[in-house]
Protein backbone atom coordinates (compact mmCIF):
# COMPACT_ATOMS: atom_id res chain seq x y z
CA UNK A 1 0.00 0.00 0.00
CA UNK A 2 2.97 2.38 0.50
CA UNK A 3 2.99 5.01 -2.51
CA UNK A 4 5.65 4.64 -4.76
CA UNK A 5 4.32 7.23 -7.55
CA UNK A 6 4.71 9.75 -5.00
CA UNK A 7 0.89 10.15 -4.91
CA UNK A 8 0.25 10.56 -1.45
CA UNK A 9 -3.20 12.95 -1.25
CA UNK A 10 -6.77 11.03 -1.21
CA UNK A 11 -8.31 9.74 -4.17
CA UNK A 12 -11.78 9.54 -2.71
CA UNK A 13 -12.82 12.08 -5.38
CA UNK A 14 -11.53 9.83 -8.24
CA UNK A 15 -11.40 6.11 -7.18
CA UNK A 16 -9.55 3.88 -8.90
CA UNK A 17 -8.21 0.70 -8.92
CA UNK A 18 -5.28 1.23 -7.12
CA UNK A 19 -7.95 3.10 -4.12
CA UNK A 20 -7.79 1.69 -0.99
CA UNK A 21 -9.53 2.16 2.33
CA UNK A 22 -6.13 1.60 4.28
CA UNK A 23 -4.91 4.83 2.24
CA UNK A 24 -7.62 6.69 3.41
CA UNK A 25 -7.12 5.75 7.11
CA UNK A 26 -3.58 6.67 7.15
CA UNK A 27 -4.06 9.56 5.65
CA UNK A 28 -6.53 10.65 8.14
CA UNK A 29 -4.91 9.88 11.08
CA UNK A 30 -1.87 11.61 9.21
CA UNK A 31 -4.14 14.34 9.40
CA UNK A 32 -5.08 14.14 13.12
CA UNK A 33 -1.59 14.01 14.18
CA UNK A 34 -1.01 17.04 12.19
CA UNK A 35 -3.90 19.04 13.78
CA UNK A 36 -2.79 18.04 17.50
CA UNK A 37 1.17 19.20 16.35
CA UNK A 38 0.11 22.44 14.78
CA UNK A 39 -2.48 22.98 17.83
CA UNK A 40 0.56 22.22 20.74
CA UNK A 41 3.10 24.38 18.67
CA UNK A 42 0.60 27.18 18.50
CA UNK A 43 -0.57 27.06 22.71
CA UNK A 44 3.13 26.52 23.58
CA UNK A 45 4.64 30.17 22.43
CA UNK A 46 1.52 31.46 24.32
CA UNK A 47 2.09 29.47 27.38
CA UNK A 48 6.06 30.09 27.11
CA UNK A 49 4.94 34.02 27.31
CA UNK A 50 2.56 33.87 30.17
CA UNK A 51 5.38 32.10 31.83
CA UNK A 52 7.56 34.40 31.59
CA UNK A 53 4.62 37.28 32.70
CA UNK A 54 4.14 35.26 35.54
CA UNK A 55 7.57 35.09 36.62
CA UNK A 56 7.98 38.77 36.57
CA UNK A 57 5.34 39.26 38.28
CA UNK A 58 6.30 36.74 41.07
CA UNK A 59 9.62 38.09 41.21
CA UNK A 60 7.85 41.85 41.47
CA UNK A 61 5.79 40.84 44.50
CA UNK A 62 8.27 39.96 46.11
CA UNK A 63 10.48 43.46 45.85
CA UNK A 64 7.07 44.87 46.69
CA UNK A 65 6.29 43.62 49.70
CA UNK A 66 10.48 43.66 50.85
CA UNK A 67 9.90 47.28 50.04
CA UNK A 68 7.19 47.57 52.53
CA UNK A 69 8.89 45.26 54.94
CA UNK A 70 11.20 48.03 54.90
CA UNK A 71 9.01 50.72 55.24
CA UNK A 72 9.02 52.71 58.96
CA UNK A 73 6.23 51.29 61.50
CA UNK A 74 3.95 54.72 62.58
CA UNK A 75 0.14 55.34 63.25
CA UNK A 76 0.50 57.33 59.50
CA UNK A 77 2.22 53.83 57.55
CA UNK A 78 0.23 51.01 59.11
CA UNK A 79 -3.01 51.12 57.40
CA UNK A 80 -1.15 51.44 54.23
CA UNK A 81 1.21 48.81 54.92
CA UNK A 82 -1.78 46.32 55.72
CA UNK A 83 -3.58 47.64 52.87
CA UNK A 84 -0.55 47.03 50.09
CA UNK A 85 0.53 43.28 52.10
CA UNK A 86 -3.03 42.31 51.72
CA UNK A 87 -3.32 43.81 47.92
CA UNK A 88 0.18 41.82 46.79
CA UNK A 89 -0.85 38.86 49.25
CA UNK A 90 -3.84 38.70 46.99
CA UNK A 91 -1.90 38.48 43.82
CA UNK A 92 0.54 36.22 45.03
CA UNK A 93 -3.05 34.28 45.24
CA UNK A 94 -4.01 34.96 41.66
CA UNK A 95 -0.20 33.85 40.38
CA UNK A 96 -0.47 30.33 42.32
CA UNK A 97 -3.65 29.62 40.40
CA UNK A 98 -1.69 30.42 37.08
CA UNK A 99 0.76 28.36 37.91
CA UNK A 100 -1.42 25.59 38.90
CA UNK A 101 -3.53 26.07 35.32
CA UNK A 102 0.17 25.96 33.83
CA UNK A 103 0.80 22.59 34.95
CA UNK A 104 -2.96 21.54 33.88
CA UNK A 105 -1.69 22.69 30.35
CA UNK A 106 1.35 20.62 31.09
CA UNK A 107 -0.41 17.46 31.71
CA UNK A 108 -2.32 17.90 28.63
CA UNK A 109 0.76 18.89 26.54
CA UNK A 110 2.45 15.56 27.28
CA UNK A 111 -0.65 13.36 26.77
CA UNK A 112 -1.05 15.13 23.59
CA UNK A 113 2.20 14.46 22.51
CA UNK A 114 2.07 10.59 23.44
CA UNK A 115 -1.36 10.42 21.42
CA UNK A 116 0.02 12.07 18.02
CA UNK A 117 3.25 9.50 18.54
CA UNK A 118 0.54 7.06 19.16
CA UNK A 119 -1.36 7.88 15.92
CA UNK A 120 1.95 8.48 14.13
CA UNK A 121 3.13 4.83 14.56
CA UNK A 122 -0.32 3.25 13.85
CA UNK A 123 -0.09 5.35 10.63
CA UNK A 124 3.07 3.45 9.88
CA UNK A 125 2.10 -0.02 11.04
CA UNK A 126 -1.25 0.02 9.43
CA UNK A 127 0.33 1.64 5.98
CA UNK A 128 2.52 -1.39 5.62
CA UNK A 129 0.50 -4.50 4.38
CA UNK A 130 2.95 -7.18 5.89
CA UNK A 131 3.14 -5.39 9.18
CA UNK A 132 -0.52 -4.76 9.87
CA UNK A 133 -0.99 -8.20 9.29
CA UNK A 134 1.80 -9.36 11.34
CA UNK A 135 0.63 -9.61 15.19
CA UNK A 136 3.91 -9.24 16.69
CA UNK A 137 4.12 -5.98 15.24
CA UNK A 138 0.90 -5.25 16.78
CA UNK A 139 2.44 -6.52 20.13
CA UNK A 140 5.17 -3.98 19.68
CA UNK A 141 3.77 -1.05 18.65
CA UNK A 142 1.29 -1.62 21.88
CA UNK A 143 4.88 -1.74 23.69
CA UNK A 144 6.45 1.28 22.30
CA UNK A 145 3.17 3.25 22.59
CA UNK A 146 2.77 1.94 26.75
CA UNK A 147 6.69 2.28 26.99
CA UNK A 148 6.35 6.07 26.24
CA UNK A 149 3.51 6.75 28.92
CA UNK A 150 4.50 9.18 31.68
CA UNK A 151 1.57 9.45 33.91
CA UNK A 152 0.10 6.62 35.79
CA UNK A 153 -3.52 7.72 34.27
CA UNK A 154 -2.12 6.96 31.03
CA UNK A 155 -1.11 3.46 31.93
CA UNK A 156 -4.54 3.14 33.60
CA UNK A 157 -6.41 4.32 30.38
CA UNK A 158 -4.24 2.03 28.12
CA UNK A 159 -4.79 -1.09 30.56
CA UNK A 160 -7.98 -0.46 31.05
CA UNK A 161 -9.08 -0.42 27.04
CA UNK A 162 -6.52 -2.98 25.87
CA UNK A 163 -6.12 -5.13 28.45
CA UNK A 164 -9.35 -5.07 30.23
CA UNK A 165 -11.76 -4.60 27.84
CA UNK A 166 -13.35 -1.63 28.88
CA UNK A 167 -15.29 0.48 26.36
CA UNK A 168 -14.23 3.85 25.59
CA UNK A 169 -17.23 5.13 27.68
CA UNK A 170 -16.87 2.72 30.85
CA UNK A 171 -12.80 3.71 30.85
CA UNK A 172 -13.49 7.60 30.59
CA UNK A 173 -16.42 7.09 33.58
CA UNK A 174 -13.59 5.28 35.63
CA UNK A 175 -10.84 7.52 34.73
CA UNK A 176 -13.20 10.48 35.69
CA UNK A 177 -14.31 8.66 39.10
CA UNK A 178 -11.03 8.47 39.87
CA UNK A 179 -9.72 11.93 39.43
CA UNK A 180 -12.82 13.12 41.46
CA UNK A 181 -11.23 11.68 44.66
CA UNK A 182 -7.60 12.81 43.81
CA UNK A 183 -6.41 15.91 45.44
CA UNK A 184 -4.28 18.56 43.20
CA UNK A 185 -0.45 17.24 43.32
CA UNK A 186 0.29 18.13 39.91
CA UNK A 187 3.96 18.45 38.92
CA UNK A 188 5.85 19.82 35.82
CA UNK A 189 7.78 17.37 34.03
C-alpha cells in the first residue's frame, strides 16, 4: 500500500483501482496528528509568554512587599502597609492559580504528545501491508506506545481499554471517578 508514484493525497474524489480504504485511514490519522502538532506548537509560544509574565510578576511581588517590609512602623504607615501586604498577598493568590492552570496545560501537553506519537506509529504499522498483518508488530507497537507513557492515568487508560476490555465510555467514567477523589499534586515534568 505504500505510494511509490509519489501520490500521497486522497483519491476519494476519483477512485480507482489502485484506491484503498487503508490509504484513506492513514491519511486521516496523518491528518489528526497534524492538527494536534500544529495545535501544541501554536498554545506553547503562548504558554512560554505567560510564563515568563508570571515570573515577573512573582519576582515583582516579592520586591514589593520587601519594600514595605522596609518601610518605617507609625500610626501614619500602618493602614497602608496592611492595605498594600493584603493587595500583593492577593496576587501572590491569583499567580499560584496560574501556575497551577500551567501545569494543567502541562499534563495535557504531554498526553497530547504521546497520542500524536501514538497515531503516528499506527499510521506506519497500518500503511505497511505485511506489518498490519503481522501480530507481533501489533504486540510492539502496543509496547512502544505503553513504553512512552508518563503518567500513571495513562497506563490506567491504556490497561484499562486494551487489556481489560473496557469500552471507551466505561474507561473515561472510571478515569473520571477516579480523578474526582484525587487531590491537586500536579507536577511539571
Amino acid at each position: 500500500m505504500n505510494d511509490t508514484d509519489g501520490a500521497r493525497g486522497t483519491r476519494v474524489n476519483s477512485p480507482g483501482p489502485d484506491w484503498s480504504h487503508l490509504r484513506e485511514t492513514v491519511l486521516m490519522m496523518e491528518l489528526a496528528v497534524a492538527q494536534v502538532e500544529a495545535a501544541m506548537t501554536d498554545s506553547n509560544a503562548s504558554v512560554d509568554a505567560l510564563t515568563g509574565t508570571f515570573t515577573t510578576m512573582a519576582n515583582t511581588i516579592a520586591l514589593i512587599n520587601g519594600r514595605i517590609g522596609g518601610l518605617a512602623d507609625n500610626e501614619a504607615t500602618a493602614p497602608v502597609k496592611a492595605e498594600l501586604m493584603a493587595a500583593t498577598t492577593n496576587v501572590a493568590g491569583m499567580v499560584n492559580q496560574a501556575i497551577v492552570a500551567f501545569q494543567f496545560y502541562d499534563r495535557l501537553s504531554q498526553r497530547l504528545s504521546h497520542v500524536t506519537n501514538g497515531l503516528a506509529w499506527l499510521a506506519e504499522l497500518v500503511d505497511d501491508e505485511t506489518q498490519a498483518a503481522d501480530t507481533q508488530a501489533w504486540v510492539e507497537l502496543q509496547a512502544r506506545i505503553r513504553a512512552r507513557y508518563s503518567m500513571p492515568e495513562e497506563v490506567e487508560m491504556f490497561e484499562a481499554l486494551l487489556l481489560r476490555g473496557l469500552t471507551v465510555d466505561e474507561a473515561i467514567r472510571e478515569f473520571m471517578a477516579k480523578m474526582s477523589t484525587k487531590g491537586d499534586d500536579i507536577e511539571l515534568f
